[in-house]
C-alpha atoms as a PDB file:
ATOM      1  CA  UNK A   1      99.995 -21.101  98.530  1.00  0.00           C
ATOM      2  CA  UNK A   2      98.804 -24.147 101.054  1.00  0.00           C
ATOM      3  CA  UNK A   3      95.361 -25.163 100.517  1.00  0.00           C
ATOM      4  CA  UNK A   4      94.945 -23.961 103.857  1.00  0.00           C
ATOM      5  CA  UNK A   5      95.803 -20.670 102.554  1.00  0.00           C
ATOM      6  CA  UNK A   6      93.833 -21.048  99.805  1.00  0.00           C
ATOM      7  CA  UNK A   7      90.533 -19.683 101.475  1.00  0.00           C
ATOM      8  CA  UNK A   8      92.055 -17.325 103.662  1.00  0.00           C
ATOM      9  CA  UNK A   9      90.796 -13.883 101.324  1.00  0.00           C
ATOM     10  CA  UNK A  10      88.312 -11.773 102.112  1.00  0.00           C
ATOM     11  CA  UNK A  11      84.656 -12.704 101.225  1.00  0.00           C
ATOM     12  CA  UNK A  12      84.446  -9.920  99.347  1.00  0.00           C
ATOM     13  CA  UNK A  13      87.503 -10.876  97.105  1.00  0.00           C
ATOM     14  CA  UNK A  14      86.719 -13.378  93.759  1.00  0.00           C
ATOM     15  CA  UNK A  15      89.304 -15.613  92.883  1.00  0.00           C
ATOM     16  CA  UNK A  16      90.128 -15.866  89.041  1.00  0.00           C
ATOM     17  CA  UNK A  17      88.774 -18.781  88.071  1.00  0.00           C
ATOM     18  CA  UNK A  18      90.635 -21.797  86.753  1.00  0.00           C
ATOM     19  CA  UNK A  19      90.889 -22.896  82.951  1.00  0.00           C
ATOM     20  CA  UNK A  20      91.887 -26.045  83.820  1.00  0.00           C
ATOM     21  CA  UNK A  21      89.213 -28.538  83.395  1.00  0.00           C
ATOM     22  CA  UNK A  22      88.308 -30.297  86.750  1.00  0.00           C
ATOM     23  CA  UNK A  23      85.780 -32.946  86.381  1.00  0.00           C
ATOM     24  CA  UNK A  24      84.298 -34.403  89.451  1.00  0.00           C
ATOM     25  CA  UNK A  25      85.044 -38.178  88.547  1.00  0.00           C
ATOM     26  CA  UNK A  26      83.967 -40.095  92.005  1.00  0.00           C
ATOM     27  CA  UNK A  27      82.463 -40.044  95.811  1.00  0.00           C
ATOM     28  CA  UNK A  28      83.731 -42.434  97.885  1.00  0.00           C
ATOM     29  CA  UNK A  29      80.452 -43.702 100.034  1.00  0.00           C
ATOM     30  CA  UNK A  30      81.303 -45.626 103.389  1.00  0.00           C
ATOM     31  CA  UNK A  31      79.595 -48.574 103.451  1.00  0.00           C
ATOM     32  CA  UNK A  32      80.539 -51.526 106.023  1.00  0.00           C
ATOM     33  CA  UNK A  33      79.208 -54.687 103.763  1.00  0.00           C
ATOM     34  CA  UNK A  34      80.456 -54.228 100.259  1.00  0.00           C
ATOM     35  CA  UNK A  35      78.349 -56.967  98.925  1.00  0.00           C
ATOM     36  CA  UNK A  36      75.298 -55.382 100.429  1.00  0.00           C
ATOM     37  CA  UNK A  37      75.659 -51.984  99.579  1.00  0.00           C
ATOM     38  CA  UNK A  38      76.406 -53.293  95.918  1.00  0.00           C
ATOM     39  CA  UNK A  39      73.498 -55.089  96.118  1.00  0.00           C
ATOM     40  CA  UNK A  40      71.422 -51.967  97.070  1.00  0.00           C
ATOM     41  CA  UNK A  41      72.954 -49.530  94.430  1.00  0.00           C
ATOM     42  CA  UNK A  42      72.386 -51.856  91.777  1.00  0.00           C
ATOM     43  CA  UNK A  43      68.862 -52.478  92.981  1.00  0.00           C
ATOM     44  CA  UNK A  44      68.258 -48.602  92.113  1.00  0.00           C
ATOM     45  CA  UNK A  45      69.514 -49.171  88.380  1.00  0.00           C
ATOM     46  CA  UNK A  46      73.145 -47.997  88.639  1.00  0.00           C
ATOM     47  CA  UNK A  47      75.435 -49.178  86.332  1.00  0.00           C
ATOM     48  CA  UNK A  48      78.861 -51.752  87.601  1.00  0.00           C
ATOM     49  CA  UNK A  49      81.509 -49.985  86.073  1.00  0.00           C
ATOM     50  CA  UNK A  50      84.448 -52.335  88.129  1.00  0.00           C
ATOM     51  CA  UNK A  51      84.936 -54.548  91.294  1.00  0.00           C
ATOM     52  CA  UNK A  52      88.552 -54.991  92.316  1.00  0.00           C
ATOM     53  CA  UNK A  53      88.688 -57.756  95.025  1.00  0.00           C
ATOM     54  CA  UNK A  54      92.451 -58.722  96.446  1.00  0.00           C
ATOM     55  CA  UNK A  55      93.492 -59.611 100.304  1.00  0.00           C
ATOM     56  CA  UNK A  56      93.925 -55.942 101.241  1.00  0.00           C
ATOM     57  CA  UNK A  57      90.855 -54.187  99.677  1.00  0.00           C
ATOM     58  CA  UNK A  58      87.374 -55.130  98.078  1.00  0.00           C
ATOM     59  CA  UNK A  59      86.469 -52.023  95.858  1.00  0.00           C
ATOM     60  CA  UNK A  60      83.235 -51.737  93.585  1.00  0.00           C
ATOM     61  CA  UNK A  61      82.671 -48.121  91.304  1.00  0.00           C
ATOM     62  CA  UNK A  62      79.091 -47.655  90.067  1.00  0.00           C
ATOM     63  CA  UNK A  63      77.636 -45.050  88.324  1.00  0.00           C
ATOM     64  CA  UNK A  64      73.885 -43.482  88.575  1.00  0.00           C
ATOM     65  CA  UNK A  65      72.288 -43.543  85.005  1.00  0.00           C
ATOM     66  CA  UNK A  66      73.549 -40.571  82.464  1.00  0.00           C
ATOM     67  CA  UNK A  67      75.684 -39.084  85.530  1.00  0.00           C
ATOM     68  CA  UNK A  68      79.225 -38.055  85.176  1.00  0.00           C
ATOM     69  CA  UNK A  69      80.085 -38.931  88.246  1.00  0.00           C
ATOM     70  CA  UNK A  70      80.301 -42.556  90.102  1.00  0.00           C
ATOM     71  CA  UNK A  71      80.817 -43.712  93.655  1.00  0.00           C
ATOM     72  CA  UNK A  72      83.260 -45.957  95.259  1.00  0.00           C
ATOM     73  CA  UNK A  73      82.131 -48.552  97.528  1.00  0.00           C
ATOM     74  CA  UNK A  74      84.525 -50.502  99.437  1.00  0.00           C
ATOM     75  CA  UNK A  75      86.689 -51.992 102.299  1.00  0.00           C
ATOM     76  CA  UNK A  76      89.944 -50.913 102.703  1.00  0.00           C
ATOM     77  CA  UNK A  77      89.812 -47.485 100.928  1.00  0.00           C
ATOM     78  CA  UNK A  78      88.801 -45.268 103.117  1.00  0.00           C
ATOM     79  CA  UNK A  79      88.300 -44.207 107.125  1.00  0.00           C
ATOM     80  CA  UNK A  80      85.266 -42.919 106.771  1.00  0.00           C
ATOM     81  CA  UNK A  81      82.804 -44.250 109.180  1.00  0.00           C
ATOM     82  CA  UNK A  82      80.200 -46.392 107.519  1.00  0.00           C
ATOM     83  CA  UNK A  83      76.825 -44.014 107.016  1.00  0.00           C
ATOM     84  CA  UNK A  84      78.479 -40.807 107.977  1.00  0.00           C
ATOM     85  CA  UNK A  85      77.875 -38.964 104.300  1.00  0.00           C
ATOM     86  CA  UNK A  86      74.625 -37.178 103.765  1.00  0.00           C
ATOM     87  CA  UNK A  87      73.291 -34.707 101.502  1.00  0.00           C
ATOM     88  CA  UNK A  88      74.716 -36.387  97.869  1.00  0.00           C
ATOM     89  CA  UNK A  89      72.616 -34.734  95.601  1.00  0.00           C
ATOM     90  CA  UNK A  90      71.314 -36.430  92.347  1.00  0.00           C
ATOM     91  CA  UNK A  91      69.841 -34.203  90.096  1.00  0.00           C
ATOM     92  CA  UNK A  92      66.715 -35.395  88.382  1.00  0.00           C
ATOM     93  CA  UNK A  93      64.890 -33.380  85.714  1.00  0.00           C
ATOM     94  CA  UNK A  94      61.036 -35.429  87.001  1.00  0.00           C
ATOM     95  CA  UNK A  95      61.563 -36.002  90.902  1.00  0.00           C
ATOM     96  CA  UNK A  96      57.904 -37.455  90.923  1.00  0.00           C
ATOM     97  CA  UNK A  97      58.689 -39.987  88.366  1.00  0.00           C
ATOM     98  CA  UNK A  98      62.530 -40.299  89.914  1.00  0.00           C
ATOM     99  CA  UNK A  99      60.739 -40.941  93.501  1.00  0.00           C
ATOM    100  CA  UNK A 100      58.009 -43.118  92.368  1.00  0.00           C
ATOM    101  CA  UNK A 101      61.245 -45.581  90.442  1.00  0.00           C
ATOM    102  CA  UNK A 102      63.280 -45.730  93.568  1.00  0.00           C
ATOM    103  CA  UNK A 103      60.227 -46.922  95.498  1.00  0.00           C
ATOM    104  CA  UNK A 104      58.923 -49.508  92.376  1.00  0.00           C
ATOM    105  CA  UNK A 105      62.511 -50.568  93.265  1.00  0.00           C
ATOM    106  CA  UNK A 106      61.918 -50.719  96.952  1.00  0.00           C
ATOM    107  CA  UNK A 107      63.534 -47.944  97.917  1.00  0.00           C
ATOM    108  CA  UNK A 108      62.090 -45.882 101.135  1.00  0.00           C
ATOM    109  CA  UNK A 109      61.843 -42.254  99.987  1.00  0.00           C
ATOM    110  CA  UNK A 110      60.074 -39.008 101.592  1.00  0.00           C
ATOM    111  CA  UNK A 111      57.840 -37.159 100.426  1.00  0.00           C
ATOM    112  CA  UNK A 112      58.989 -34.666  97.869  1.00  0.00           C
ATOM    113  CA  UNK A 113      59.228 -31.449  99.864  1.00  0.00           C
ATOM    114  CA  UNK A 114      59.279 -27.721  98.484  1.00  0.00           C
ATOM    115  CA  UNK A 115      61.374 -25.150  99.955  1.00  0.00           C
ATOM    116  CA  UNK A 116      60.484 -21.637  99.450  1.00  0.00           C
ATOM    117  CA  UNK A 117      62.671 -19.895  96.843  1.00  0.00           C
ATOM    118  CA  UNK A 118      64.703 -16.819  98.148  1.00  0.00           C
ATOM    119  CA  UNK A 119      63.502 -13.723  96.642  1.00  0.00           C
ATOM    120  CA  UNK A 120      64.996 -12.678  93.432  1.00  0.00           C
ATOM    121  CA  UNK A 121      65.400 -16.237  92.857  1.00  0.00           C
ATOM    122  CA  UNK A 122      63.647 -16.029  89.075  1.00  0.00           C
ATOM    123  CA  UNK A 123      63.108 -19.742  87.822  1.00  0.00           C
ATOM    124  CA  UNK A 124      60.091 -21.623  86.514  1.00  0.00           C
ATOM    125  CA  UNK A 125      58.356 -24.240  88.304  1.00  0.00           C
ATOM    126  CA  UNK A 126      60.536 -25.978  91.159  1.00  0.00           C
ATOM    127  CA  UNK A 127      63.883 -26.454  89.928  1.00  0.00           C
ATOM    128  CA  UNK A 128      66.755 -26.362  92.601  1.00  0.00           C
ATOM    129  CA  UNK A 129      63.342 -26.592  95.349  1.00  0.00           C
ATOM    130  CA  UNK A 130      62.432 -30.052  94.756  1.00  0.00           C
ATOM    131  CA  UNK A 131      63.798 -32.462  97.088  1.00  0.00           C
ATOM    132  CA  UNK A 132      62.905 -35.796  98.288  1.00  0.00           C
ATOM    133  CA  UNK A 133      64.954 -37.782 100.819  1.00  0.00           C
ATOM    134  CA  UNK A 134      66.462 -41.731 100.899  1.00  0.00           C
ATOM    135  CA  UNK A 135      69.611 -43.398 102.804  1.00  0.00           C
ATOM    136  CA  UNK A 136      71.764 -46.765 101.259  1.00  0.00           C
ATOM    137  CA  UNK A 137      71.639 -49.692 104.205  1.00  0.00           C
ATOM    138  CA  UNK A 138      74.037 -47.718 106.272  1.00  0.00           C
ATOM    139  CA  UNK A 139      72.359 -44.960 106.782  1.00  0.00           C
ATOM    140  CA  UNK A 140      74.423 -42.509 103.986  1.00  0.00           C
ATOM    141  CA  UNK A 141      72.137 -39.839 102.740  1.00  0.00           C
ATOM    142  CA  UNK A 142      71.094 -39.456  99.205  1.00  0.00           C
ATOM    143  CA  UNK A 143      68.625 -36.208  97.830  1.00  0.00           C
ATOM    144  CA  UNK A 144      67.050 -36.269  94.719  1.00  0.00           C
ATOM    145  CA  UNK A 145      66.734 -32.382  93.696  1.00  0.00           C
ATOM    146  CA  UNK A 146      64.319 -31.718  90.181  1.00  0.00           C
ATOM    147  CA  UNK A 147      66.647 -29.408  88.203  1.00  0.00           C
ATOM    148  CA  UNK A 148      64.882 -28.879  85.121  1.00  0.00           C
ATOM    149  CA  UNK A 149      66.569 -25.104  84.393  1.00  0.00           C
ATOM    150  CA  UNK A 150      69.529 -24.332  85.268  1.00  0.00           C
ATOM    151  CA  UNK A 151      70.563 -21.070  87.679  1.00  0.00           C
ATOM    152  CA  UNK A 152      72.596 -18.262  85.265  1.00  0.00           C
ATOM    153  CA  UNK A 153      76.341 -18.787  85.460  1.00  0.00           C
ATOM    154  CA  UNK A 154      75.900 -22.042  86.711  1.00  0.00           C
ATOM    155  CA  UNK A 155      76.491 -23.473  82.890  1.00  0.00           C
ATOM    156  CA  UNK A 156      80.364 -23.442  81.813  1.00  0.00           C
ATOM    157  CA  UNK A 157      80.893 -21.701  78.708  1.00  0.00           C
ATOM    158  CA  UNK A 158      83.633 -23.430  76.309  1.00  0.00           C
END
């Protein structure tokens, strides 16, 4: 099976799912000036894991604190244009107190906005509701979303 093939069954169909574990390891972010971009995610406390510097490429990986996952920065890695990504989520467990670091950091972020929960949609508080917005210097999108339960099934079981 192609991976084009892949999500060709009906939406009524469930795939089984995989026992192979499949960590999401890294997002590569488009940025056009490495330096300033690692400049800016630094500035909101993320971690250096590497910077890789050679004629063809300039490539920094940084990691948001306690996350799993890190993002690439870069020049020569990908053809992404720079500021096309929006909508990478970082789930906070206190959005208030997430928002109010970014901007004690000088970060520009909006309000912290509700959404109306679907009906049947049974959680406490405003977990997976809770968003507030902020872009890196090129205009990439970045939510912070308060998760402080998570949705049934949405926890792996080992």
């Amino acid at each position: 099976m192609s991976s084009t093939d892949a999500g060709t069954a009906s939406s009524t169909e469930m795939a089984e799912l995989s026992t192979i574990d499949m960590g999401l390891e890294v997002v590569t972010v488009p940025v056009s000036d490495v330096d300033r971009a690692k400049r800016f995610y630094q500035s909101l406390g993320w971690r250096l894991d590497i910077e890789v510097v050679t004629d063809d490429i300039h490539q920094v990986q940084m990691t948001p604190p306690r996350s799993q996952c890190s993002i690439h920065i870069g020049r020569g890695i990908t053809a992404m244009e720079p500021g096309s990504l929006d909508r990478l989520i970082l789930a906070v467990k206190d959005i208030d107190a997430a928002r109010d670091d970014l901007i004690g950091r000088g970060v520009d972020v909006g309000a912290v906005e509700e959404q109306p929960k679907p009906p049947g949609f049974d959680l406490p508080g405003r977990s997976y509701f809770a968003y507030a917005s902020f872009r890196d210097p090129d205009g990439n999108g970045w939510l912070l979303q308060e998760v402080t339960t998570r949705i049934p099934g949405r926890v792996w079981d080992d």
